[in-house]
N, C-alpha and C. Protein backbone atom coordinates (compact mmCIF):
# COMPACT_ATOMS: atom_id res chain seq x y z
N UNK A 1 89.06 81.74 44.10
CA UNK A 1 90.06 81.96 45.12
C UNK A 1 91.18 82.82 44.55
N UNK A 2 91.81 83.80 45.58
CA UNK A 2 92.49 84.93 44.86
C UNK A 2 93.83 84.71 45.31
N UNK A 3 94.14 83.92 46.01
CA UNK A 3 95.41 83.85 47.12
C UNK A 3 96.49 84.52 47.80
N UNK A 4 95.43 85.43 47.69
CA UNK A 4 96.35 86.91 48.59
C UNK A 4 96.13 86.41 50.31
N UNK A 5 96.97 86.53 51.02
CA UNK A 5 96.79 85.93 52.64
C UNK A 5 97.68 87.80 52.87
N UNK A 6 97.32 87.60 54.02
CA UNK A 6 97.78 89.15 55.11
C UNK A 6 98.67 87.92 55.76
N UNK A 7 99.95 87.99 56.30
CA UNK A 7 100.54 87.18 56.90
C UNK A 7 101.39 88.04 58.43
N UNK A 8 101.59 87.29 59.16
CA UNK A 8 102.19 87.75 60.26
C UNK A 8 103.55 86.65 60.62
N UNK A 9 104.18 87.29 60.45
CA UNK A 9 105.74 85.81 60.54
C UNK A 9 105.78 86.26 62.01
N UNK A 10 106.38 85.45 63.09
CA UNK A 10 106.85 85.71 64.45
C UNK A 10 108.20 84.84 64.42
N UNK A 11 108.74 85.51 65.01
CA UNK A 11 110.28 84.79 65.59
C UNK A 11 109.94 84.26 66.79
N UNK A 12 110.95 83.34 66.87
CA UNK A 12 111.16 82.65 68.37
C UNK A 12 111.32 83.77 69.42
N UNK A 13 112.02 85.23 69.02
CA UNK A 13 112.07 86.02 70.43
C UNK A 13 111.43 87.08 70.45
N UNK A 14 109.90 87.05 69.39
CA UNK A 14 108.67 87.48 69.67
C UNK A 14 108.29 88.50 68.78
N UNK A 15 109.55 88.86 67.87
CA UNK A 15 109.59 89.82 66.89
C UNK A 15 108.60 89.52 66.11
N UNK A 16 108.01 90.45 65.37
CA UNK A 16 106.75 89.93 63.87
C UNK A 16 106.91 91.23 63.32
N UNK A 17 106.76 90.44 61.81
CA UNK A 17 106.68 91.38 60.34
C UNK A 17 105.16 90.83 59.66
N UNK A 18 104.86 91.65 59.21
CA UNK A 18 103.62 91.65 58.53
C UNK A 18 103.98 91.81 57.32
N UNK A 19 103.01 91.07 56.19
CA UNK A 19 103.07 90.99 54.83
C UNK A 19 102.19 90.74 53.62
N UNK A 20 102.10 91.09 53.03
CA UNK A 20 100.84 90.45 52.34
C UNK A 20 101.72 88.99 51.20
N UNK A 21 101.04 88.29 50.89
CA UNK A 21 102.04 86.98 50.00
C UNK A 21 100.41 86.44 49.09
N UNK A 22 100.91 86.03 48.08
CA UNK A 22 100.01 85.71 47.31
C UNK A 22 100.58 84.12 46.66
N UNK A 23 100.13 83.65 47.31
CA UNK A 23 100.06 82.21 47.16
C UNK A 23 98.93 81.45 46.26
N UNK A 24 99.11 81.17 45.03
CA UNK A 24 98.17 80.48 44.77
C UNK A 24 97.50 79.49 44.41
N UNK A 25 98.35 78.52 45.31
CA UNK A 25 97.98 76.95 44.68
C UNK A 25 97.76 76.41 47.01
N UNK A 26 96.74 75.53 47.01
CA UNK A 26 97.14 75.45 48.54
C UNK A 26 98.28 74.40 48.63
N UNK A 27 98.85 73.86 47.52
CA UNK A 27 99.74 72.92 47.45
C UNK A 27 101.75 74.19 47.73
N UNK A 28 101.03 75.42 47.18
CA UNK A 28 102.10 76.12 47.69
C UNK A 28 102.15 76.69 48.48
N UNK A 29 101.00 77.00 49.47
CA UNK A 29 101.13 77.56 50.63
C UNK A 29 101.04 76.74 51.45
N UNK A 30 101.20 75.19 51.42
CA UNK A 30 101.40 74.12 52.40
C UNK A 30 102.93 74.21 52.54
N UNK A 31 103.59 74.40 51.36
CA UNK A 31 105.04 74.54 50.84
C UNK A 31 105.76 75.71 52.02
N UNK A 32 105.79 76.90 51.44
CA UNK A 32 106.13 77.85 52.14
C UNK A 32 105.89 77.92 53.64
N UNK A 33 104.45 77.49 54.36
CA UNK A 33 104.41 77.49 55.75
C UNK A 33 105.26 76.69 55.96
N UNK A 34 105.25 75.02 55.79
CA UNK A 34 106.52 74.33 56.05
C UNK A 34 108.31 74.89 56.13
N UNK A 35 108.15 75.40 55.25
CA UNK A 35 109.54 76.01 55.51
C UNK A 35 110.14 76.83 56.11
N UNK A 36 109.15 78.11 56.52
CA UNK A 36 108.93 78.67 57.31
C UNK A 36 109.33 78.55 58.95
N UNK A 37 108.39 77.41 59.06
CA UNK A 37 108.24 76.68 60.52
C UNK A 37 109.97 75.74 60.63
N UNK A 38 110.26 75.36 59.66
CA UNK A 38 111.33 74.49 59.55
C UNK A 38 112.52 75.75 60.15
N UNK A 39 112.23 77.09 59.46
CA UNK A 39 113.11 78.00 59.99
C UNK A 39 113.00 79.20 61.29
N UNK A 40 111.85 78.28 62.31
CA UNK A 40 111.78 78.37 62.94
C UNK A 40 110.75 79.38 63.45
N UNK A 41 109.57 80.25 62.52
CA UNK A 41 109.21 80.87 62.22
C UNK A 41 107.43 80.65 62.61
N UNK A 42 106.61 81.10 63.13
CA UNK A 42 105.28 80.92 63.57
C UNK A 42 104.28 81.77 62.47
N UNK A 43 103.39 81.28 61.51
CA UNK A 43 102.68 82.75 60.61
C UNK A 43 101.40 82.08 61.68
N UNK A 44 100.39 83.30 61.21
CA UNK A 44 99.17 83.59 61.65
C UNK A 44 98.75 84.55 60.59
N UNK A 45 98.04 83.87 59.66
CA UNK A 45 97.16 84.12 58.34
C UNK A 45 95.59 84.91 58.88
N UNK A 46 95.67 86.06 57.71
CA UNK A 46 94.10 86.49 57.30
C UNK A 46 94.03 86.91 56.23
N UNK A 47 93.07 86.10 55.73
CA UNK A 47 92.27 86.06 54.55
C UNK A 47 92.44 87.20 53.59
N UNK A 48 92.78 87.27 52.52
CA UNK A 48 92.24 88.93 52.58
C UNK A 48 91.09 88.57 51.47
């Protein structure tokens, strides 16, 4: 496993940034989505 994700952040008023993030534990990308979402924030992950 390489933990590169393609990520798509969305705002609440529909805006999205694209990114690539390399995460590599799933214990830290449980981390980061949480916080994310906590800041109000929607991702939609692909693989890379």
């Amino acid at each position: 496993m390489d933990g590169v994700y393609g990520l798509t952040l969305m705002s609440p008023d529909g805006r999205e940034q694209r990114t690539l993030a390399w995460l590599p534990t799933d214990e830290v990308r449980q981390d980061f989505y949480e916080k994310a979402r906590k800041s109000g924030l929607k991702i939609v992950e692909k693989r890379k």
